[in-house]
PDB file of N, CA and C in Angstrom:
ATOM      1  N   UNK A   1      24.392 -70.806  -2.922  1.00  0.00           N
ATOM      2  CA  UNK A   1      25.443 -70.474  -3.872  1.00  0.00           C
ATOM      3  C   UNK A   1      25.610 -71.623  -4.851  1.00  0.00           C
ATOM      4  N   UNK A   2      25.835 -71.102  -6.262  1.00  0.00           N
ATOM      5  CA  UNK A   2      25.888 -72.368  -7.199  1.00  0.00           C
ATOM      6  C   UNK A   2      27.512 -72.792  -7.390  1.00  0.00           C
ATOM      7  N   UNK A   3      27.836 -73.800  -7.761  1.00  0.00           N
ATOM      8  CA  UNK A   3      29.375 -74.070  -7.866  1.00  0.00           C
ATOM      9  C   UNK A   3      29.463 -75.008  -9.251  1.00  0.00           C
ATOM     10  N   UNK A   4      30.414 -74.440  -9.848  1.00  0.00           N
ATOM     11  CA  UNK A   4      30.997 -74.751 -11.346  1.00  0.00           C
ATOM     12  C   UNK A   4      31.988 -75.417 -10.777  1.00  0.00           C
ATOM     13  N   UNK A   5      32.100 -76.608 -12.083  1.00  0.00           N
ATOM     14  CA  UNK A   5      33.207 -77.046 -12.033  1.00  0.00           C
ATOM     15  C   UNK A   5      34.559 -77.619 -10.789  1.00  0.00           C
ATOM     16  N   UNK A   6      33.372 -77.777  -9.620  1.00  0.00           N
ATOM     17  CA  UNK A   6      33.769 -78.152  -8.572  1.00  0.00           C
ATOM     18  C   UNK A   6      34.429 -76.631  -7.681  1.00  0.00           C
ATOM     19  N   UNK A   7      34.117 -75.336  -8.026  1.00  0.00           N
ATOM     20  CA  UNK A   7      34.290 -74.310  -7.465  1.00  0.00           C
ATOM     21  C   UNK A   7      33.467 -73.204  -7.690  1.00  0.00           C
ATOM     22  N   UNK A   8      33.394 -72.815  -6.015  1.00  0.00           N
ATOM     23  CA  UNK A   8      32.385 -72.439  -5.579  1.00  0.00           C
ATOM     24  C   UNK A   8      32.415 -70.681  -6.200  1.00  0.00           C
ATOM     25  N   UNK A   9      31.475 -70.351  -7.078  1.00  0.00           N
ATOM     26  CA  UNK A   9      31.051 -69.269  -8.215  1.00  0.00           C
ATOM     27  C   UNK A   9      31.194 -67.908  -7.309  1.00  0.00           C
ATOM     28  N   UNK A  10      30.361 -68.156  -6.173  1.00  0.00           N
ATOM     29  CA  UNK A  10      30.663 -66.482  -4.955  1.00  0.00           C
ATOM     30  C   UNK A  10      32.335 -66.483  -4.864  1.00  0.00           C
ATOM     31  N   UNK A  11      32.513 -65.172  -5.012  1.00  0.00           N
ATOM     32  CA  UNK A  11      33.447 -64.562  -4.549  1.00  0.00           C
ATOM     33  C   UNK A  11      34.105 -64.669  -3.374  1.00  0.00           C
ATOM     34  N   UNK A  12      35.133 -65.466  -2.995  1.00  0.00           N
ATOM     35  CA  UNK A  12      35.548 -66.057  -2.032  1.00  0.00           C
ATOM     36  C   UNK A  12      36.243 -64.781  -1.532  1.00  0.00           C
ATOM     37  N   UNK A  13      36.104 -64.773  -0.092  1.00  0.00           N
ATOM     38  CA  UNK A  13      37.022 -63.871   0.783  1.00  0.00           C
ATOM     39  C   UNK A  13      38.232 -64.606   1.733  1.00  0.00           C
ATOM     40  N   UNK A  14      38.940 -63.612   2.086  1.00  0.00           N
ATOM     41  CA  UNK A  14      40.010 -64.076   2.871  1.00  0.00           C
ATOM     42  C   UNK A  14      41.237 -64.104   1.636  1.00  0.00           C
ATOM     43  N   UNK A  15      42.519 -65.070   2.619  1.00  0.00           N
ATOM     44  CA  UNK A  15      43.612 -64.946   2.019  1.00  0.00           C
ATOM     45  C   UNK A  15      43.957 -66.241   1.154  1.00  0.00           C
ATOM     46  N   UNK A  16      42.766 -66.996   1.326  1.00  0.00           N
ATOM     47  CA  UNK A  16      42.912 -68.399   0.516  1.00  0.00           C
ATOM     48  C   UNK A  16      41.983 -67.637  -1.494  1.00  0.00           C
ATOM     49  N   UNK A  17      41.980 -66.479  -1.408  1.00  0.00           N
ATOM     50  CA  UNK A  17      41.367 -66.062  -2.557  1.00  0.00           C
ATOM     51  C   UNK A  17      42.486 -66.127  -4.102  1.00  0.00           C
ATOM     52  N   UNK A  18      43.590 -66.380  -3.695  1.00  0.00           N
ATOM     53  CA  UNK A  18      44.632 -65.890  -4.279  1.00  0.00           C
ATOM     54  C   UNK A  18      45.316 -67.844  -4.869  1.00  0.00           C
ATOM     55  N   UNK A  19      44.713 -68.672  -3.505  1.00  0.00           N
ATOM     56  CA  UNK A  19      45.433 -69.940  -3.866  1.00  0.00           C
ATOM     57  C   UNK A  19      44.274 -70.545  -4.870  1.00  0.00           C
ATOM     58  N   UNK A  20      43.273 -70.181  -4.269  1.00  0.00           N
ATOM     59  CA  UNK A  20      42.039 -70.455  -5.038  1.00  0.00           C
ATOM     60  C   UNK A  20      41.804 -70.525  -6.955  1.00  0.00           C
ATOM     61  N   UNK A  21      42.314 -68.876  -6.763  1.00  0.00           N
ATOM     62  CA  UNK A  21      42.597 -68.480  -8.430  1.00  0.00           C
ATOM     63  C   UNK A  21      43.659 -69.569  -9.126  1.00  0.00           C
ATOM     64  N   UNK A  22      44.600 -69.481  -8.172  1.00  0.00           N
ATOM     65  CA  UNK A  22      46.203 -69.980  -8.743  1.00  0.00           C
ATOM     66  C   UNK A  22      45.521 -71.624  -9.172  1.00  0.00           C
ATOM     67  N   UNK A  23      45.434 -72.493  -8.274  1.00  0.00           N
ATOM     68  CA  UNK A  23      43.994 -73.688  -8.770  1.00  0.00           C
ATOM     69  C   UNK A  23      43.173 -73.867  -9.628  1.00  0.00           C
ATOM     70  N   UNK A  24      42.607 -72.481 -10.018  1.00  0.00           N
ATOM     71  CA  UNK A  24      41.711 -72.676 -11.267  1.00  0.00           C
ATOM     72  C   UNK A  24      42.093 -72.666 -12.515  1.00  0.00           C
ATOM     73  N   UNK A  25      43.434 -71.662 -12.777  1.00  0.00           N
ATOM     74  CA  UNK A  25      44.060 -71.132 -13.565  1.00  0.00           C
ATOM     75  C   UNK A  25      45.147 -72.598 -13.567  1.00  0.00           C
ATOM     76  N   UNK A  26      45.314 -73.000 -12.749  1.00  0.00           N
ATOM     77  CA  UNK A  26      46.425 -74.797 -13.383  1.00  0.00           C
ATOM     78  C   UNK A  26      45.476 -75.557 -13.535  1.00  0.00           C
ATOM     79  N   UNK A  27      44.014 -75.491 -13.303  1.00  0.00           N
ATOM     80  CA  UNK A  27      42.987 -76.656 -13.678  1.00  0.00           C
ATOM     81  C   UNK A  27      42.982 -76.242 -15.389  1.00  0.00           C
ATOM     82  N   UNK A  28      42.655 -75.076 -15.481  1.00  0.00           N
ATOM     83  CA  UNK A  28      42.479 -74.581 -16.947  1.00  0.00           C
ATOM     84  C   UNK A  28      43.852 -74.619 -17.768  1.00  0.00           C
ATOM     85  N   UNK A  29      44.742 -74.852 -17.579  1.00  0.00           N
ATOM     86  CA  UNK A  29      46.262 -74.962 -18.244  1.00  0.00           C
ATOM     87  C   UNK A  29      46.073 -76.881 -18.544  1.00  0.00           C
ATOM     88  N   UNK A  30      45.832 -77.054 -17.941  1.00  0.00           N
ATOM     89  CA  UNK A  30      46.042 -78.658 -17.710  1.00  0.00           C
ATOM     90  C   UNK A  30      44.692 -79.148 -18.688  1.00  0.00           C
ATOM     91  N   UNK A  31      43.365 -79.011 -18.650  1.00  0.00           N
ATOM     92  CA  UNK A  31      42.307 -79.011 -19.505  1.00  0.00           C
ATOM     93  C   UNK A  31      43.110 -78.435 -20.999  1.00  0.00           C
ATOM     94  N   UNK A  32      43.275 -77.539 -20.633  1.00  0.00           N
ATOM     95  CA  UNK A  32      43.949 -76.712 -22.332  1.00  0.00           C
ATOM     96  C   UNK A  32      45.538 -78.149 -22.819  1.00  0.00           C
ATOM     97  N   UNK A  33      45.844 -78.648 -21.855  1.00  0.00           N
ATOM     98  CA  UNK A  33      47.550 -79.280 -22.057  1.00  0.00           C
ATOM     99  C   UNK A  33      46.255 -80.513 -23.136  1.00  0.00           C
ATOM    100  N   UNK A  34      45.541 -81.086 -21.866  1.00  0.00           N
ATOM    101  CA  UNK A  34      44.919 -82.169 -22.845  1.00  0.00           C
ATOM    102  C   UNK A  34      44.412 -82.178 -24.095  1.00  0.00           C
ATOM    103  N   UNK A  35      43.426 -81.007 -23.896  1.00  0.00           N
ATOM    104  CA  UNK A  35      42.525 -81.120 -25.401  1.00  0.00           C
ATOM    105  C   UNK A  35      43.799 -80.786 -26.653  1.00  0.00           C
ATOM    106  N   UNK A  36      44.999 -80.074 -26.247  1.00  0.00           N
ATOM    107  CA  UNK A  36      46.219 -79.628 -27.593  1.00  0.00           C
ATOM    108  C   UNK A  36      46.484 -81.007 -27.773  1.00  0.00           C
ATOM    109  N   UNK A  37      46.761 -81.907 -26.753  1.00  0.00           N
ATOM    110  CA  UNK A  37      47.373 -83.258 -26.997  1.00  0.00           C
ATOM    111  C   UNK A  37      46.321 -84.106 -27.659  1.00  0.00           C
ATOM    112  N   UNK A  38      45.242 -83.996 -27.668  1.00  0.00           N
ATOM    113  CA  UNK A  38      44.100 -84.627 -27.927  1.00  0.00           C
ATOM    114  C   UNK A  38      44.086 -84.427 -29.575  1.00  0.00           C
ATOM    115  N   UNK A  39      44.384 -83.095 -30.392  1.00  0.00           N
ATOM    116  CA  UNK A  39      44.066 -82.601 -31.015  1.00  0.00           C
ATOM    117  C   UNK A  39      45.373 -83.234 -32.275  1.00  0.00           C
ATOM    118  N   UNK A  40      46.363 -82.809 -31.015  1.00  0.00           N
ATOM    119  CA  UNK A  40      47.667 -83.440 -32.061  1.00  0.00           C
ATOM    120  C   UNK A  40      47.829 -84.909 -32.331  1.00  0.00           C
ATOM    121  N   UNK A  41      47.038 -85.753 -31.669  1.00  0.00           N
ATOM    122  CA  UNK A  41      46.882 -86.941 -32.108  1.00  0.00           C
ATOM    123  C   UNK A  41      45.887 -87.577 -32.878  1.00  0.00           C
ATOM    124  N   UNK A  42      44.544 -86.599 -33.074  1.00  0.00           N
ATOM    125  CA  UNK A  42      43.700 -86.449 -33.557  1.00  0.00           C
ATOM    126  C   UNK A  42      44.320 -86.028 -35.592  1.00  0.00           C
ATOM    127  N   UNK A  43      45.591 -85.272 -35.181  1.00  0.00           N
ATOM    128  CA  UNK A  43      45.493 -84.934 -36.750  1.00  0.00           C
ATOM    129  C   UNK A  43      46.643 -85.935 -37.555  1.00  0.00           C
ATOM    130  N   UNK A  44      47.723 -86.601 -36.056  1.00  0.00           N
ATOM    131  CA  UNK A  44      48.580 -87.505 -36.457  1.00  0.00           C
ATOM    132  C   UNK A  44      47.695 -88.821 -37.300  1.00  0.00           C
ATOM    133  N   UNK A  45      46.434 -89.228 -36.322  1.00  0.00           N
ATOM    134  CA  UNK A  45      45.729 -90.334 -37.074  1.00  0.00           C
ATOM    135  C   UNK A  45      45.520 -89.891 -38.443  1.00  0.00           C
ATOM    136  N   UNK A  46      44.951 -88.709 -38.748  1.00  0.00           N
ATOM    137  CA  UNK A  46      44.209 -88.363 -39.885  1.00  0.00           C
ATOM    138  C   UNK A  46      45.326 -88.263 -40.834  1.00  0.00           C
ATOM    139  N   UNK A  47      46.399 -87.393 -40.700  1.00  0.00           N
ATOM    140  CA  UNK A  47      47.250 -87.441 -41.922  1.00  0.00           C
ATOM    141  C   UNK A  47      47.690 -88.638 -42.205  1.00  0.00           C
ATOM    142  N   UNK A  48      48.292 -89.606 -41.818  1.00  0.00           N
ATOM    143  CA  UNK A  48      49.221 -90.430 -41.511  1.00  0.00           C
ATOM    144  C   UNK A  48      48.376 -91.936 -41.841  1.00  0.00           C
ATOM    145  N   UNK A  49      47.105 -91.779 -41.567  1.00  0.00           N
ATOM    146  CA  UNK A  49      46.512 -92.391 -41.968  1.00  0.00           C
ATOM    147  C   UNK A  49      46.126 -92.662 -43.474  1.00  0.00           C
ATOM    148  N   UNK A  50      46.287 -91.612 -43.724  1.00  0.00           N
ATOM    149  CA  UNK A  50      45.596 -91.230 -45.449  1.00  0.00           C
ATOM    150  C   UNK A  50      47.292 -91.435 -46.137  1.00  0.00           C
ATOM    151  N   UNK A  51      48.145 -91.193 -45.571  1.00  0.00           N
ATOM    152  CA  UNK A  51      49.410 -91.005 -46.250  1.00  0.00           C
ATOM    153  C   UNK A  51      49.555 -92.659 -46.525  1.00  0.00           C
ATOM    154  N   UNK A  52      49.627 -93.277 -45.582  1.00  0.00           N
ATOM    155  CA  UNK A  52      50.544 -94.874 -44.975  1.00  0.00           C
ATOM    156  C   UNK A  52      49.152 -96.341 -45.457  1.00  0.00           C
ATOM    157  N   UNK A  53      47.371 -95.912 -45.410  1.00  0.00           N
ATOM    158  CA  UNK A  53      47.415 -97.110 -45.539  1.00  0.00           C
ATOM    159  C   UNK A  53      46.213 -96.535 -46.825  1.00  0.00           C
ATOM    160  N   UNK A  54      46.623 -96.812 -47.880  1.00  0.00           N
ATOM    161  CA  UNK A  54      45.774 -96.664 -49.121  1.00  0.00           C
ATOM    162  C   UNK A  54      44.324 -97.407 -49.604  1.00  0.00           C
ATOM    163  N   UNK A  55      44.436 -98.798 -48.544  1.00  0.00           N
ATOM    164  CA  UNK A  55      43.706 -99.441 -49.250  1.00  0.00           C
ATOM    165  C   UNK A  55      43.127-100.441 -47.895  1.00  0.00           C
ATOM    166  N   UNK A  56      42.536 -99.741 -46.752  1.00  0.00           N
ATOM    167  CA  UNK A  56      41.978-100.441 -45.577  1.00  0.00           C
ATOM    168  C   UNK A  56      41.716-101.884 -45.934  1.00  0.00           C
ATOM    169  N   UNK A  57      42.007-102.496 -44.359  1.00  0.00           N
ATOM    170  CA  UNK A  57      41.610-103.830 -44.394  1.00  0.00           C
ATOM    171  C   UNK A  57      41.732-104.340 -42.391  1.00  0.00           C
ATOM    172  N   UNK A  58      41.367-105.833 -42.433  1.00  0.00           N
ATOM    173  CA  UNK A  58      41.047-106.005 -42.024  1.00  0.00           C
ATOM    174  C   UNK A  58      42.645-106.044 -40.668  1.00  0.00           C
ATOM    175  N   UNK A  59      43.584-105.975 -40.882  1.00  0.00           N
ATOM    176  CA  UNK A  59      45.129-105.591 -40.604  1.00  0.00           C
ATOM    177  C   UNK A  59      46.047-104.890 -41.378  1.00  0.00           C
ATOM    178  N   UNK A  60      47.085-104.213 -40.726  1.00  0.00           N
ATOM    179  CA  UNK A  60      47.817-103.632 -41.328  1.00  0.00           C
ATOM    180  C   UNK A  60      49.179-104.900 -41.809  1.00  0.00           C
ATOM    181  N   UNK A  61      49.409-104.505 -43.150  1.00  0.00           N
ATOM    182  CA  UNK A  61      50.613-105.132 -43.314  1.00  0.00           C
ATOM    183  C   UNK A  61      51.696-104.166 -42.751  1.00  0.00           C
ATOM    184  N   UNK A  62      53.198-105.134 -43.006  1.00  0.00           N
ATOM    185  CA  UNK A  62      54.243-104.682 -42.147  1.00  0.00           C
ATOM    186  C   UNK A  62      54.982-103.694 -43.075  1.00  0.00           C
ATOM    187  N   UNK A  63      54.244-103.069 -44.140  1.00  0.00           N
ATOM    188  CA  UNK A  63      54.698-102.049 -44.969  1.00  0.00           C
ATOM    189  C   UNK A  63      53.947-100.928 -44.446  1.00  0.00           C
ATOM    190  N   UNK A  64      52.548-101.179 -43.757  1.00  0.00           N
ATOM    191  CA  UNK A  64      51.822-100.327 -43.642  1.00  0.00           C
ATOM    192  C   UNK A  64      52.111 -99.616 -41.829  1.00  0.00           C
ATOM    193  N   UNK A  65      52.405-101.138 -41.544  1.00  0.00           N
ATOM    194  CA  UNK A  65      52.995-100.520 -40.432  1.00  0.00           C
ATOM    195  C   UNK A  65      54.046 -99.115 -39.743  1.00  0.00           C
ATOM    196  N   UNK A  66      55.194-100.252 -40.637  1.00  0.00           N
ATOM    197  CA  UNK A  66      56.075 -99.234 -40.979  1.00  0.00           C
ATOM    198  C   UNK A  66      55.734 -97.942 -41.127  1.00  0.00           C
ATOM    199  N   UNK A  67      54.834 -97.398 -42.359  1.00  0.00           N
ATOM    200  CA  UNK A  67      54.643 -96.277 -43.101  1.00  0.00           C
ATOM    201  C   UNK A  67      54.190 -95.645 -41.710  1.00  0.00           C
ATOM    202  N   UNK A  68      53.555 -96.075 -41.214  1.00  0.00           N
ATOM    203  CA  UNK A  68      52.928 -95.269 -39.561  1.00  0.00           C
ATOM    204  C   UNK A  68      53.484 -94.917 -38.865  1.00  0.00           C
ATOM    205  N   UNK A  69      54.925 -95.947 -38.489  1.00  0.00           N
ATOM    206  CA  UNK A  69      55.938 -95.522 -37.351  1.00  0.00           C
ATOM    207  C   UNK A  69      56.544 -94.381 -37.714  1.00  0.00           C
ATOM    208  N   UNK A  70      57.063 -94.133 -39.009  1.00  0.00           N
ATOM    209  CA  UNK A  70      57.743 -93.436 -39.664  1.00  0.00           C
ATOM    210  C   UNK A  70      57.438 -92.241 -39.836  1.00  0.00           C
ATOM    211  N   UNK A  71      55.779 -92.023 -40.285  1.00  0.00           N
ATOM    212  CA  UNK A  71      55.010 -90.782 -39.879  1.00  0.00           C
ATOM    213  C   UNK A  71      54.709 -90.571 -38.954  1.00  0.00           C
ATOM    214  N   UNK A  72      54.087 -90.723 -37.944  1.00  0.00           N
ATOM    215  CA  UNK A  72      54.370 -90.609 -36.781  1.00  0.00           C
ATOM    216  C   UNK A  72      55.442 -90.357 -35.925  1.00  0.00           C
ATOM    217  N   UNK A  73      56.449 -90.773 -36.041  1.00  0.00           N
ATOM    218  CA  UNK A  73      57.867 -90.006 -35.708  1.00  0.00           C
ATOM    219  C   UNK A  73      58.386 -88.514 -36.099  1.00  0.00           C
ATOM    220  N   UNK A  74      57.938 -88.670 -37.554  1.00  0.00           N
ATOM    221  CA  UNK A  74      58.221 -87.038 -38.459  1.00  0.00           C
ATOM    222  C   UNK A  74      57.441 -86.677 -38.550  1.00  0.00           C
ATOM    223  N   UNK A  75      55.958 -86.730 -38.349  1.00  0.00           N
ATOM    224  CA  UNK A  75      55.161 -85.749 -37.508  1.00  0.00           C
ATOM    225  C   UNK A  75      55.207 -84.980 -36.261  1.00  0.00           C
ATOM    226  N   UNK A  76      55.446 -85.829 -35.072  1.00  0.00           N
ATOM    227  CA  UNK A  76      55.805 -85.510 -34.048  1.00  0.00           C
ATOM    228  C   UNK A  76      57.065 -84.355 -33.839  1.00  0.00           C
ATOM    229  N   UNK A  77      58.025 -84.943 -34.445  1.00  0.00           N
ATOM    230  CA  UNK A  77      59.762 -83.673 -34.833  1.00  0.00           C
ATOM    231  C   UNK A  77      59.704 -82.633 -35.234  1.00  0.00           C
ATOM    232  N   UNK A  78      58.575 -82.898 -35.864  1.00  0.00           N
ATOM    233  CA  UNK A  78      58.156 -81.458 -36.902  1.00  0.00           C
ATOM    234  C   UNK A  78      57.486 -80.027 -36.182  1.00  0.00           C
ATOM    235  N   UNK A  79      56.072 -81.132 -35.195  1.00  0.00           N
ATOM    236  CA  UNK A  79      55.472 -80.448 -34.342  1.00  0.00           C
ATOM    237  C   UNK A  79      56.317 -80.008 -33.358  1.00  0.00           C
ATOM    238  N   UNK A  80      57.677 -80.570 -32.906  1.00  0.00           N
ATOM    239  CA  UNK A  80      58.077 -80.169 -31.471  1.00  0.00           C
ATOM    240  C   UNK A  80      59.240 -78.947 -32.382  1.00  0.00           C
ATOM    241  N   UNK A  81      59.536 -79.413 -33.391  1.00  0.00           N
ATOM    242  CA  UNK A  81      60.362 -77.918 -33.683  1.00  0.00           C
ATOM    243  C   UNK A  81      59.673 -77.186 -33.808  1.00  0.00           C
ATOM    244  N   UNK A  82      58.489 -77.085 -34.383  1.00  0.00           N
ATOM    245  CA  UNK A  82      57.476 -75.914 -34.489  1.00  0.00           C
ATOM    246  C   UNK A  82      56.865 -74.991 -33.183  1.00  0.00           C
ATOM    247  N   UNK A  83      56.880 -76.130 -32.658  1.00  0.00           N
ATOM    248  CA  UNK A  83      55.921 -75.468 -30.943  1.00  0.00           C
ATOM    249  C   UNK A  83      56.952 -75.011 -30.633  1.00  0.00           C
ATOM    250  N   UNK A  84      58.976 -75.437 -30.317  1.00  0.00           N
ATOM    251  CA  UNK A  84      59.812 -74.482 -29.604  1.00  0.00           C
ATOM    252  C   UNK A  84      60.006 -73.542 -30.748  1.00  0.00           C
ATOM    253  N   UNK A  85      59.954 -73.282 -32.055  1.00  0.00           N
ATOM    254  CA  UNK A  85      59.976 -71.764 -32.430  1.00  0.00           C
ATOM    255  C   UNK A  85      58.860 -70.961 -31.689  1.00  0.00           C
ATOM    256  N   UNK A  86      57.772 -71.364 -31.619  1.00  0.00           N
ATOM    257  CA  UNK A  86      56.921 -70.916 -31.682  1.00  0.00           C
ATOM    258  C   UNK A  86      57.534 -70.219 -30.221  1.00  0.00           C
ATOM    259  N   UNK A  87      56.921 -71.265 -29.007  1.00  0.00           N
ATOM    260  CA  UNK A  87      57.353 -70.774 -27.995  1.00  0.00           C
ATOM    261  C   UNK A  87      58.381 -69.737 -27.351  1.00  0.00           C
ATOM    262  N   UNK A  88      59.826 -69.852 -28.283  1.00  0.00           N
ATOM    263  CA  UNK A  88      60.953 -68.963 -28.441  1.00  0.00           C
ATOM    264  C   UNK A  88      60.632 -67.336 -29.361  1.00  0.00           C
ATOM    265  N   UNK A  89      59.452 -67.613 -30.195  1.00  0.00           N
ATOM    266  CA  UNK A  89      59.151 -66.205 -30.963  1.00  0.00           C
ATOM    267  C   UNK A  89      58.054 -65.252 -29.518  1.00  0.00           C
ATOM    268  N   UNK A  90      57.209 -66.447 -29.539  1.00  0.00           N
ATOM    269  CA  UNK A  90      56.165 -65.372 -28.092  1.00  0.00           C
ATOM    270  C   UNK A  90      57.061 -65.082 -26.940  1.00  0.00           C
ATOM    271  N   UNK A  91      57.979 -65.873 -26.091  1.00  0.00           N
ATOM    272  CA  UNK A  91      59.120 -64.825 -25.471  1.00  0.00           C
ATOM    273  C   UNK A  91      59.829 -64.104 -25.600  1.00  0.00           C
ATOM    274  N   UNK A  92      60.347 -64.266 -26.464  1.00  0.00           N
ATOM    275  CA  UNK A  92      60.703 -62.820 -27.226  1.00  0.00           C
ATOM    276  C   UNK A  92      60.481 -61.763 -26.940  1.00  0.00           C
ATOM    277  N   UNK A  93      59.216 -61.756 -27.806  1.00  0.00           N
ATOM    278  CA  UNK A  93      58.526 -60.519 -28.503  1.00  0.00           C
ATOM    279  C   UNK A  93      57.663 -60.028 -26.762  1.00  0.00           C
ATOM    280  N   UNK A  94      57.646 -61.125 -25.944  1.00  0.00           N
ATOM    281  CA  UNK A  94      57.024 -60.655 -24.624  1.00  0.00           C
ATOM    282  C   UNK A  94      58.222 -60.006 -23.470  1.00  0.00           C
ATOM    283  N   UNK A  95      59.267 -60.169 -24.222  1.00  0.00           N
ATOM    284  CA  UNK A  95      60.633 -58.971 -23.454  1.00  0.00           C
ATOM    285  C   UNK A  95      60.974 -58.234 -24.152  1.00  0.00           C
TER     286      UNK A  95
END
């Protein structure tokens, strides 16, 4: 029998079939939690970057700094009001 991902691909029998799933399905929530987090910090560098330091070097000055904390903060506020609409529109509409 071949095994993915540290679980075993045959069709498991018995009553451990059910804890099994429930395991794979929080391995795959948790993979999915990272790569979103991965992604949202991935686009915090990129905007925030281009916004705050105009003119690369070898350090940031403490203007440039700044400009980072600052985006980065109201990036983040923005995203978390967005994700609880978001989250609050798909329950909803799922009752």
């Amino acid at each position: 029998m071949s095994s993915f991902g540290g679980f075993n691909s045959a069709p498991s029998q018995g009553t451990g079939t059910g804890a099994r799933k429930e395991d794979v399905m929080q391995q795959v929530k948790q993979e999915l939690a990272m790569a979103n987090a991965q992604e949202l910090i991935n686009s915090i560098n990129r905007q925030c970057y281009k916004m705050c330091i105009p003119n690369p070097g070898p350090s940031l000055s403490s203007s440039e700094q700044a400009s980072l904390s600052r985006c980065m903060d109201k990036y983040l506020a923005s995203w978390d009001t967005v994700s609880r609409a978001y989250v609050a529109r798909v329950t909803q509409e799922n009752h």
